[in-house]
Every structure is written in structure tokens, then in C-alpha cells.
C-alpha atoms as a PDB file:
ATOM      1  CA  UNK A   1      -2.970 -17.525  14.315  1.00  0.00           C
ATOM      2  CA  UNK A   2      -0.288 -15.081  15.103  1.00  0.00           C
ATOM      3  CA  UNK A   3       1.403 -13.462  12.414  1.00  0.00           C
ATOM      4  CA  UNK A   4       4.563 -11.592  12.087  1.00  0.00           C
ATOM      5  CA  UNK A   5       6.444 -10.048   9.468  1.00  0.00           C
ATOM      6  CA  UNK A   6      10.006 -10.735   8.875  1.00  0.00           C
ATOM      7  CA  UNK A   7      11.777  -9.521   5.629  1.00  0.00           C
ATOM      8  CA  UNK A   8      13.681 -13.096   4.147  1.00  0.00           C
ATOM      9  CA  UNK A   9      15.955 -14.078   1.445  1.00  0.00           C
ATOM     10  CA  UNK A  10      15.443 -15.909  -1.426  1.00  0.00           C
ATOM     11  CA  UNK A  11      15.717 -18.811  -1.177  1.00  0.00           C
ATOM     12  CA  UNK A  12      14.355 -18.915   2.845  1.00  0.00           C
ATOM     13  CA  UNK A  13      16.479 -20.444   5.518  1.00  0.00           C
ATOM     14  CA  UNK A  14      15.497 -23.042   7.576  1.00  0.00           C
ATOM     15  CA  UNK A  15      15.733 -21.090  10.402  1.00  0.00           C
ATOM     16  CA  UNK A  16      15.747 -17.187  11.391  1.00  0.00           C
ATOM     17  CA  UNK A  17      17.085 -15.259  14.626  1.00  0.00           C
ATOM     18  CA  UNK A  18      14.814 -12.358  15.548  1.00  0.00           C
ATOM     19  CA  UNK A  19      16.552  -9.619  17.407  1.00  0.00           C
ATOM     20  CA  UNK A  20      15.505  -6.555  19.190  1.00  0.00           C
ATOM     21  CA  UNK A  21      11.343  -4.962  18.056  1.00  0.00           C
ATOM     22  CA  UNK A  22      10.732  -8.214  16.626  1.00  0.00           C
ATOM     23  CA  UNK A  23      12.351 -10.059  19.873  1.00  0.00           C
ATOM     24  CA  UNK A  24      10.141  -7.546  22.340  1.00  0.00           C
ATOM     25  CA  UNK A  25       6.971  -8.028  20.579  1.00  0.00           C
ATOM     26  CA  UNK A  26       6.885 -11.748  20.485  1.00  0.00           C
ATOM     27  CA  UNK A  27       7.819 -12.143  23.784  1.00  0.00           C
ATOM     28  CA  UNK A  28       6.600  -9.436  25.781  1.00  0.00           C
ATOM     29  CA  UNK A  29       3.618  -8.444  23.148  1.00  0.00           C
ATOM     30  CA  UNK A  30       2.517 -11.989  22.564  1.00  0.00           C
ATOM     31  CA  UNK A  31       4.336 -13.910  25.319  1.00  0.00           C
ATOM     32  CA  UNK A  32       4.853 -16.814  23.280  1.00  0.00           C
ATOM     33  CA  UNK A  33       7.304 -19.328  24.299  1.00  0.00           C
ATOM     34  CA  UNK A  34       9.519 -21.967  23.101  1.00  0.00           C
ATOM     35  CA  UNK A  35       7.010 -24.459  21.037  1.00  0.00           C
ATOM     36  CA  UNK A  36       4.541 -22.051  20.001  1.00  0.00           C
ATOM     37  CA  UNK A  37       3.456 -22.001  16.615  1.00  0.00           C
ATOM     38  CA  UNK A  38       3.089 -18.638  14.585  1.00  0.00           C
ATOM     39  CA  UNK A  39       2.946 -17.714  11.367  1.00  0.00           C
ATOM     40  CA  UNK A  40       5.526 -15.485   9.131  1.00  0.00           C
ATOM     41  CA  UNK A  41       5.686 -13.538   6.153  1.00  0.00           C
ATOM     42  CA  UNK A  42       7.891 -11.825   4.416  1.00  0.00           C
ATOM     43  CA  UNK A  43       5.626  -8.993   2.575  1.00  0.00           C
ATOM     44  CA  UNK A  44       6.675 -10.464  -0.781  1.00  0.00           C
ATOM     45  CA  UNK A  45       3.863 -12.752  -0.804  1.00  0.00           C
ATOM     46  CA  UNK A  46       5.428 -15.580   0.873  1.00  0.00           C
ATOM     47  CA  UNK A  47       4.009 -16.826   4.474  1.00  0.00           C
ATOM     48  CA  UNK A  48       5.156 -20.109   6.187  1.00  0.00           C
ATOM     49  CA  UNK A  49       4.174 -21.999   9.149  1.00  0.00           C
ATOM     50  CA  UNK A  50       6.759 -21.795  12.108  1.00  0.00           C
ATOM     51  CA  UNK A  51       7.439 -22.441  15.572  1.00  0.00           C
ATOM     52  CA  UNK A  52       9.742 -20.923  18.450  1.00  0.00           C
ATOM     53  CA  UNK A  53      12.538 -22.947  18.815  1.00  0.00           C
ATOM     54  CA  UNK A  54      14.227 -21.064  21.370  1.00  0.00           C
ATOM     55  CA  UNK A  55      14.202 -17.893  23.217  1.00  0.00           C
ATOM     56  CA  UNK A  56      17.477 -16.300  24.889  1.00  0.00           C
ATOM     57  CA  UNK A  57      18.488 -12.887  26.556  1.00  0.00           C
ATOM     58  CA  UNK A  58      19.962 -12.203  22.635  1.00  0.00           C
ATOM     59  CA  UNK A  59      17.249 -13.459  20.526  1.00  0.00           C
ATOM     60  CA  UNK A  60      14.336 -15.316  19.378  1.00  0.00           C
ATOM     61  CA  UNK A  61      15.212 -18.668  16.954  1.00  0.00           C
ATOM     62  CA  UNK A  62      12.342 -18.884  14.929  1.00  0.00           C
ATOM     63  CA  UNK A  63      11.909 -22.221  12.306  1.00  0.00           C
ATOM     64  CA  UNK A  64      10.229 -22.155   8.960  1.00  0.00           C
ATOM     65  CA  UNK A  65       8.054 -24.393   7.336  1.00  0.00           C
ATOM     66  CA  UNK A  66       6.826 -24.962   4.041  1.00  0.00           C
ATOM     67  CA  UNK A  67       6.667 -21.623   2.142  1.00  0.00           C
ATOM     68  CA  UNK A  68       2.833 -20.581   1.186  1.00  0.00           C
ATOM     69  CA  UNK A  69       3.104 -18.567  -1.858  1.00  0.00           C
ATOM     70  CA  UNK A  70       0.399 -15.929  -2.886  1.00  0.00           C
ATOM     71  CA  UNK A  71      -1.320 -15.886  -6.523  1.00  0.00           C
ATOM     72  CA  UNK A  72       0.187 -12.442  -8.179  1.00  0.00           C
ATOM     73  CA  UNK A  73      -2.444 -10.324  -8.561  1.00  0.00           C
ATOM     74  CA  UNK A  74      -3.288  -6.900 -10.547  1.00  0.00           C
ATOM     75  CA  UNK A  75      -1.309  -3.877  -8.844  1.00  0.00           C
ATOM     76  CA  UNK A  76      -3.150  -0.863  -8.124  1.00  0.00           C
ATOM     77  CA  UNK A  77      -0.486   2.114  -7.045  1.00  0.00           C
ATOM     78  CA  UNK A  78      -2.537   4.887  -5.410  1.00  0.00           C
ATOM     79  CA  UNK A  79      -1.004   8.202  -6.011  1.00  0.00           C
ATOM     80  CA  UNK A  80      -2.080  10.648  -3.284  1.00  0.00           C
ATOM     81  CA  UNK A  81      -2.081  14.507  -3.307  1.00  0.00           C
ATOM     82  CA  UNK A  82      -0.592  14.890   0.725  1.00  0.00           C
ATOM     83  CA  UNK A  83      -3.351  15.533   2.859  1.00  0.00           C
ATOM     84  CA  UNK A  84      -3.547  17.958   6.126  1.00  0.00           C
ATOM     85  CA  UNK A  85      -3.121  15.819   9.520  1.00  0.00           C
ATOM     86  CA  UNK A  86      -3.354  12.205   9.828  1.00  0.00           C
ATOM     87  CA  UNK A  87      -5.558  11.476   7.259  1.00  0.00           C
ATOM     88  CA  UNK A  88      -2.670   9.932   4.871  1.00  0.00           C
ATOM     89  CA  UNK A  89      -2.255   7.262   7.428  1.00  0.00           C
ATOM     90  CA  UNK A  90      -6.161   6.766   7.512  1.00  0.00           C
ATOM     91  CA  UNK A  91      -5.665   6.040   3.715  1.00  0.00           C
ATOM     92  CA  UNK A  92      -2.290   3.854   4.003  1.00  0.00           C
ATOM     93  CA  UNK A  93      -4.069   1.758   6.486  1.00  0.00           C
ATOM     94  CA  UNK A  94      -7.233   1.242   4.718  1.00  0.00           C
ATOM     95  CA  UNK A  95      -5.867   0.787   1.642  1.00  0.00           C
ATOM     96  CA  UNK A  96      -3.544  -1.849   2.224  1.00  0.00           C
ATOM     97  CA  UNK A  97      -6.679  -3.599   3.579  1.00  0.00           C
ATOM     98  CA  UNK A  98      -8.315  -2.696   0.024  1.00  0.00           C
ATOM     99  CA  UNK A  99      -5.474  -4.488  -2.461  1.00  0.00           C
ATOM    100  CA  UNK A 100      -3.213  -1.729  -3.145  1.00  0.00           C
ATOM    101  CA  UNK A 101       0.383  -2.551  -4.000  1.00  0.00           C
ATOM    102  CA  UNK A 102       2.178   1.041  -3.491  1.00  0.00           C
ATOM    103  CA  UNK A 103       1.286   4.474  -2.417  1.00  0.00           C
ATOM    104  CA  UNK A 104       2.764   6.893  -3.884  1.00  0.00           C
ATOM    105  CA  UNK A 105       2.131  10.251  -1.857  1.00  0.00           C
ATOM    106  CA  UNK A 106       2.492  13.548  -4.083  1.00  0.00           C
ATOM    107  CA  UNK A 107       3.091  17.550  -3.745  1.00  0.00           C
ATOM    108  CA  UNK A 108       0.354  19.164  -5.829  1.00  0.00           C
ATOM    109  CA  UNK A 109      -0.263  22.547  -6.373  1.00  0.00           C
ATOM    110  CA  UNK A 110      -2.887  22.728  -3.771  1.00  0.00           C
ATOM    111  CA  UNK A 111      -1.401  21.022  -1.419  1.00  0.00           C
ATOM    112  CA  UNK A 112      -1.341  22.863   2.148  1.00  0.00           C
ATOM    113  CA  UNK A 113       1.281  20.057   3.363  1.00  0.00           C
ATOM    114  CA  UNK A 114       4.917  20.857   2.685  1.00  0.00           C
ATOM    115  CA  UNK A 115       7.600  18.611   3.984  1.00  0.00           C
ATOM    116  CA  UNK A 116      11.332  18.680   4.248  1.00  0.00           C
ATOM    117  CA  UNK A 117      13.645  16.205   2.671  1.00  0.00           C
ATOM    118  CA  UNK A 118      14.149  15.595   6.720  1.00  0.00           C
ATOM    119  CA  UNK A 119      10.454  15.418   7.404  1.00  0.00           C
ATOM    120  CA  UNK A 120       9.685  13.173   4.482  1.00  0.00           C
ATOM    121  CA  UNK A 121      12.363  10.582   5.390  1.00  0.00           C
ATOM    122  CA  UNK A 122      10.541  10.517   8.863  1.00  0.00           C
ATOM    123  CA  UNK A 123       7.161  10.360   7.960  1.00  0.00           C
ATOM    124  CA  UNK A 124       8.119   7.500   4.980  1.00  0.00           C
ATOM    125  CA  UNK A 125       9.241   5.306   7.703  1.00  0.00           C
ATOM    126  CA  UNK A 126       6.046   5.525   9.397  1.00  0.00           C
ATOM    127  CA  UNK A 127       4.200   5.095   6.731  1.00  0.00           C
ATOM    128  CA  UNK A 128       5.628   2.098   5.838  1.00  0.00           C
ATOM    129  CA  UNK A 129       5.706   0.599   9.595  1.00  0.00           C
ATOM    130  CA  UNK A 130       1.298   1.240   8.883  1.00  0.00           C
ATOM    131  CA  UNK A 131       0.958  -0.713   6.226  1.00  0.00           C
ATOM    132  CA  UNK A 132       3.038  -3.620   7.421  1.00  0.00           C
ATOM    133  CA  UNK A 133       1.254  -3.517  10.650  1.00  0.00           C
ATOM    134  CA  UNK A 134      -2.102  -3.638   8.209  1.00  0.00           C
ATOM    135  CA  UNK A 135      -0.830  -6.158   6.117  1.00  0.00           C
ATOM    136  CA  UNK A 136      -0.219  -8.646   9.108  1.00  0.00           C
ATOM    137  CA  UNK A 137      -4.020  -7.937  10.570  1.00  0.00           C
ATOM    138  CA  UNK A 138      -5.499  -7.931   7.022  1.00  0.00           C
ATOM    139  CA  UNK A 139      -4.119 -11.477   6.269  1.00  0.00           C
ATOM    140  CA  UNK A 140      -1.825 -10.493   3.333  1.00  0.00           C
ATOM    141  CA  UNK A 141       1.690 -11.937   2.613  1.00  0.00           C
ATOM    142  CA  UNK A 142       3.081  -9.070   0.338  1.00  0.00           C
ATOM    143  CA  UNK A 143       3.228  -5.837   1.953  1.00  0.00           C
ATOM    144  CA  UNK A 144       2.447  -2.307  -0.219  1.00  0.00           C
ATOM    145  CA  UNK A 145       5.460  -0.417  -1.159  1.00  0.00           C
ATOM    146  CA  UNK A 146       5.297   3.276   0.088  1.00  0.00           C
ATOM    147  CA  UNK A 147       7.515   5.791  -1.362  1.00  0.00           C
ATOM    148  CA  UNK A 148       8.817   9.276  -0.386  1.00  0.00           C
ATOM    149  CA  UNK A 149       7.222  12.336  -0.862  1.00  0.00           C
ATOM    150  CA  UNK A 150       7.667  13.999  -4.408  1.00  0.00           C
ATOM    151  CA  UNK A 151       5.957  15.941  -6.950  1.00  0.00           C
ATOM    152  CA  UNK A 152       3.116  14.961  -8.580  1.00  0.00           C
ATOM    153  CA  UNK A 153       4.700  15.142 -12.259  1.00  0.00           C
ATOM    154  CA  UNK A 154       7.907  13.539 -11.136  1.00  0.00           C
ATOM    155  CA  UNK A 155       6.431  10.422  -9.912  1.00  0.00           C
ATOM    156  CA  UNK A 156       3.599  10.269 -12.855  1.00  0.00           C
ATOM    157  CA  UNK A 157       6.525  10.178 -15.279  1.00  0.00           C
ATOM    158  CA  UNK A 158       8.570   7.162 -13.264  1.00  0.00           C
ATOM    159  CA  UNK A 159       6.130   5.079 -13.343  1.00  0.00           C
ATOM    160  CA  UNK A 160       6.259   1.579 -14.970  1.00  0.00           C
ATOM    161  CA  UNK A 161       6.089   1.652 -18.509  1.00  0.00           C
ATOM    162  CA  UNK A 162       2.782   0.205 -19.120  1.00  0.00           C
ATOM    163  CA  UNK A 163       0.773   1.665 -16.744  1.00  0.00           C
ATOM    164  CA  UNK A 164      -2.625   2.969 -16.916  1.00  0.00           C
ATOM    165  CA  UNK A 165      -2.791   6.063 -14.918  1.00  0.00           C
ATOM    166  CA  UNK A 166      -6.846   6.937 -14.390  1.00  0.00           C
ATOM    167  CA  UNK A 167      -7.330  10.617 -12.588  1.00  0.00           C
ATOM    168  CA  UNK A 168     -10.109  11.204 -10.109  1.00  0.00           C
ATOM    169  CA  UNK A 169     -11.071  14.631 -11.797  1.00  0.00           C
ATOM    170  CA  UNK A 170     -14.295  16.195 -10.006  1.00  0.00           C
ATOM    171  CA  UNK A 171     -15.147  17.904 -13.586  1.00  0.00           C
ATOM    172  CA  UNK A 172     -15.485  14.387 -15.522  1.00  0.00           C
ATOM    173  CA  UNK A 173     -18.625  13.327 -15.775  1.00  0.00           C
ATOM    174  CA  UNK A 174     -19.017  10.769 -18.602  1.00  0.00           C
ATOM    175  CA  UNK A 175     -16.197   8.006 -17.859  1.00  0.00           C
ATOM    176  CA  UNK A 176     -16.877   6.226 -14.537  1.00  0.00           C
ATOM    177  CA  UNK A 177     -14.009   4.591 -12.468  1.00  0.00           C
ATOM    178  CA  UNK A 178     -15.074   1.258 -12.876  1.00  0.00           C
ATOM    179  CA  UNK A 179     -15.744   1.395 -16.697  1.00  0.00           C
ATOM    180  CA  UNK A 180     -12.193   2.767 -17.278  1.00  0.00           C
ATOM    181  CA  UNK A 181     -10.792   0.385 -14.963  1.00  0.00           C
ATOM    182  CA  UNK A 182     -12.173  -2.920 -16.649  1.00  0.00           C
ATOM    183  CA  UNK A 183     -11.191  -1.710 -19.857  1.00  0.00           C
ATOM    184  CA  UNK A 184      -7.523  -1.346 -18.937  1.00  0.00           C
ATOM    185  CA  UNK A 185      -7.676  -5.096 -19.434  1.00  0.00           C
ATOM    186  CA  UNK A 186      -7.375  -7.819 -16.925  1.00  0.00           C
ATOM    187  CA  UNK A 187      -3.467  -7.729 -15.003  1.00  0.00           C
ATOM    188  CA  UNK A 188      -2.864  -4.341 -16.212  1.00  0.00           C
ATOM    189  CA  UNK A 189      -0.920  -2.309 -13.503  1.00  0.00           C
ATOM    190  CA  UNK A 190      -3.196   1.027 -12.873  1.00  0.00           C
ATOM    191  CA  UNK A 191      -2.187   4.124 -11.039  1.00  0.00           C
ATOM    192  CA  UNK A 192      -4.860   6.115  -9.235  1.00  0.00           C
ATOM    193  CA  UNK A 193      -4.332  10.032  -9.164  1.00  0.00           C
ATOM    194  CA  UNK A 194      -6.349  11.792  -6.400  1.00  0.00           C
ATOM    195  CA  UNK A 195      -5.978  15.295  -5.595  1.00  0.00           C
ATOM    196  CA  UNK A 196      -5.495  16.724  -2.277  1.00  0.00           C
ATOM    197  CA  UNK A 197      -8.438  18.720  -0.068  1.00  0.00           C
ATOM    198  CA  UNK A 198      -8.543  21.233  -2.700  1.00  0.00           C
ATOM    199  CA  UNK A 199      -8.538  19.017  -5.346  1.00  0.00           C
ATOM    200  CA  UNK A 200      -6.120  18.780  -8.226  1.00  0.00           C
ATOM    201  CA  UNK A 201      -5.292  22.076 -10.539  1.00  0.00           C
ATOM    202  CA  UNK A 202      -6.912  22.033 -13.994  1.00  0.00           C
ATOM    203  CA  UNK A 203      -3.202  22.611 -15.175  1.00  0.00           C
ATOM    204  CA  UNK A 204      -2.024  19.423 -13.153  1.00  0.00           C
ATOM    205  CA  UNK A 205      -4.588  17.811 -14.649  1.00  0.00           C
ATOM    206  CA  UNK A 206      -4.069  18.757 -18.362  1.00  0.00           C
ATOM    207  CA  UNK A 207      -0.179  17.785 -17.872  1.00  0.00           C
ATOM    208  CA  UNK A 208      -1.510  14.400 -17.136  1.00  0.00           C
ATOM    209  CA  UNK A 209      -3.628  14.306 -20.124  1.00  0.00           C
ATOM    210  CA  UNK A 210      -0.514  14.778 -22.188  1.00  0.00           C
ATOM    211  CA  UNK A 211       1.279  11.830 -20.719  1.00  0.00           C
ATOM    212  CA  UNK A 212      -1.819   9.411 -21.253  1.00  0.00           C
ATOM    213  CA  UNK A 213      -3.771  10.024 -18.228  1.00  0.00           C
ATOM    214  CA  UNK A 214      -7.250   9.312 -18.586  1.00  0.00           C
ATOM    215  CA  UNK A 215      -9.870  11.559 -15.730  1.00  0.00           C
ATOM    216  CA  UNK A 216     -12.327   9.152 -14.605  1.00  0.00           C
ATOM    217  CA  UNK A 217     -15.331   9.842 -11.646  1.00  0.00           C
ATOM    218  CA  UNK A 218     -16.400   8.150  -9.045  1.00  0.00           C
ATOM    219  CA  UNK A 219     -20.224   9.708  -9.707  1.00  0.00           C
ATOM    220  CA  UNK A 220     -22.009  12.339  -8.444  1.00  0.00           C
ATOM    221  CA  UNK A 221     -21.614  12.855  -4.699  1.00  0.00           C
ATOM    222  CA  UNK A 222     -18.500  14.937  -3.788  1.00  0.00           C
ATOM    223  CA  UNK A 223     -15.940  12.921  -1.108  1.00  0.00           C
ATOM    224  CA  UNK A 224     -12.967  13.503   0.425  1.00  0.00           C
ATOM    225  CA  UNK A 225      -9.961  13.172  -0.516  1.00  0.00           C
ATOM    226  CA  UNK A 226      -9.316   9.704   1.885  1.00  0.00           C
ATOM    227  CA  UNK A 227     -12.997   8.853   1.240  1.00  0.00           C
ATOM    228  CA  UNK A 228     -12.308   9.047  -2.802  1.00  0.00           C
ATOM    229  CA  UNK A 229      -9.251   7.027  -2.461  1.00  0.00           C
ATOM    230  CA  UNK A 230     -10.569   4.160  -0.755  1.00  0.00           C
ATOM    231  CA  UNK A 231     -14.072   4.253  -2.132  1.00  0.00           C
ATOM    232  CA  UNK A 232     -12.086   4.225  -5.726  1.00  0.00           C
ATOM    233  CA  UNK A 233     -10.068   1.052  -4.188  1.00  0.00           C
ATOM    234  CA  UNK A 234     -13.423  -0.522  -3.468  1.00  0.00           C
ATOM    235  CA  UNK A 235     -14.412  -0.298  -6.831  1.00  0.00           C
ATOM    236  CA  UNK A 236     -11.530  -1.572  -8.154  1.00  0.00           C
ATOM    237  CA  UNK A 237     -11.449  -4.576  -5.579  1.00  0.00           C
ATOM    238  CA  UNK A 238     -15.059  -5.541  -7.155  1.00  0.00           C
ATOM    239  CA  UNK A 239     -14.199  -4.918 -10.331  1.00  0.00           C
ATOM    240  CA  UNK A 240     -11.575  -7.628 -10.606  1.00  0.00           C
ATOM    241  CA  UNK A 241     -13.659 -10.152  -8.418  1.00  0.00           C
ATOM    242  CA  UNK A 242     -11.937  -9.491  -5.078  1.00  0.00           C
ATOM    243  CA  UNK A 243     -14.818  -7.696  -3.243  1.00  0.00           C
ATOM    244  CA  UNK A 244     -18.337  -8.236  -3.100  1.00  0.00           C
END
């Protein structure tokens, strides 16, 4: 079935008009035509049935059917010391695939990335066109939140009151990822702190500590940064019953 994203209102109209990327890549991506059925969502969890009702030189008139809503489920916000190259993306793509509900990417003291307010803005809205593009292949109907660059402190401390923020520290040895996780209790929002290449500081991580971080591993065998991150979304995925 084809899917395409569409941001809606709540409540959902009856009908929508689709105008110019959204207009190009149903007719000239897909080709469909007037009558064809398709599926949209509106990366909030909601999907519906639909059909083409009519396609003009302006726009694309789209119907909605019945709204299918998804069951909530735990969110997992992965916050990401920026990588070198495109391996961010790598890790925005994959982990939308693995459950996560925000990424969060972060400025850390060993970060060899440094962006611009400018740059950021740029590379945020490309982020965020990745994850909605892996959100419609992967099947889901909410799409991850991604946010601007910042520091790492900065967006520890905004986070939702509540949250269990569990650090990827390559010096822990005795709590394992998916021990820490289950014990954060079932529907508890969890944050994910991975350093970049380098890792994280000691001093980065010890300012954690003090706002109720707990350092967690992931075992032995030393990864990547975008191998920890997804690996780490794996075992959260099987943790709460969604993998495996």
C-alpha cells in the first residue's frame, strides 16, 4: 500500500488538498490517478485509508477514511553526541526504524562537528525530512521528533520531568543497558546519552551523574558511536516486547 505523510488537524477533515512536493510525488513519483487508493498519516500516530478524488494543474484532493489510531507506546529520546559526516543520518534513519520517539543531537566536548545557528537550522530540516521518509517505509503512524543542535547539558536539563536518562559510559562495567532499562519501569520515558567518536568527557559524564543520570554498558566489545546507538535501541525494542 502506498503511504504518504500529511501533517492534519485535530479533528481530521473529510477531505485534504495536497499542493506542490506532496502534489509532484504522488503524481509524478507514484503516478497514481483519480480512484487510487493510498494510505495517510499524519506522524501523530494516526493513519487512514484514502483515495484520490481528483487531480488538477493546482492540486491533488485527497479523501479520508476512518482514522486508525496507534497504541501509545514507551518513548525512547536518543540523545546523540554530533558525529563527523553522514553518520547522524545513518542513526536518524535507523532509529526511527528501531522505536525512537525524538533525537536529540548534542555538542559535547569532544565533538569534532561544530555548526552554526545557520548550519543547524539547515541540517534540522533534513533531519527531520529522514525520519519522516523512514517512518512512511517502516510502517509507523507517528513520526520521531528531531530537534536542533545544542549542548549536551542544555538539553539534559529540558528534558521531561520524569525521565530516566541512562548514559552509554565505556568505563561502566557492572550495570548493563537492558537491566537499567527494565527497571525504569514499564511506560517510563528514557533518554539515551551516547557520546560522540571520542566518546563522552569524564567531566560530561559526572555533570550527568549530578542530575540523576545513571551510566549503563552495552558489554564488552567497543562500537561506534551509530553502532552503540542503534544496538542500544535494539535492546530496548526487546526489552519491552517489540523485537525479537
Amino acid at each position: 500500500m502506498v503511504r504518504l505523510f500529511v501533517p492534519l488537524p485535530e479533528p481530521a477533515p473529510a477531505e485534504v488538498e495536497l499542493t506542490g512536493e506532496r502534489r509532484h510525488y504522488l503524481l509524478h513519483v507514484l503516478r497514481l490517478e483519480a480512484g487510487d487508493a493510498l494510505e495517510v498519516f499524519d506522524g501523530r500516530g494516526r493513519a487512514f485509508e484514502a483515495r484520490v478524488a481528483s487531480v488538477d494543474t493546482e492540486g491533488v484532493r485527497v479523501t479520508l477514511g476512518t482514522a486508525r489510531v496507534a497504541p501509545p507506546r514507551r518513548a525512547v529520546s536518543v540523545l546523540q553526541g554530533l558525529p563527523k559526516g553522514d553518520k547522524l543520518e545513518l542513526v536518524l534513519q535507523k532509529g526511527t526504524e528501531l522505536g525512537a520517539a525524538a533525537f536529540l543531537p548534542v555538542a559535547t566536548a569532544r565533538s569534532v562537528v561544530k555548526l552554526e545557528p545557520k548550519r543547524a537550522e539547515e541540517r534540522t530540516s533534513r533531519w527531520t525530512k529522514i525520519v519522516e521518509e523512514a517512518s512512511r517505509q517502516c510502517r509507523r503512524d507517528d513520526v520521531p521528533r528531531v530537534e536542533t543542535p545544542r549542548p549536551l547539558l542544555e538539553a539534559a536539563r529540558a528534558l521531561a520531568p520524569g525521565t530516566v536518562v541512562l548514559v552509554l559510559d565505556e568505563e561502566e562495567s557492572a550495570v548493563p543497558l537492558g537491566e537499567a532499562f527494565r527497571a525504569a519501569g514499564p511506560g517510563t520515558p528514557v533518554a539515551l546519552v551516547i557520546g560522540p567518536e571520542g566518546g563522552l568527557a569524564r567531566d560530561e559524564v559526572e555533570a550527568l551523574g549530578k542530575l540523576g543520570a545513571r551510566n549503563v554498558t552495552l558489554g564488552k566489545r567497543i562500537l561506534r558511536t551509530e553502532t552503540a546507538a542503534l544496538a542500544a535501541l535494539a535492546v530496548m525494542m526487546h526489552v519491552d516486547g517489540e523485537l525479537g
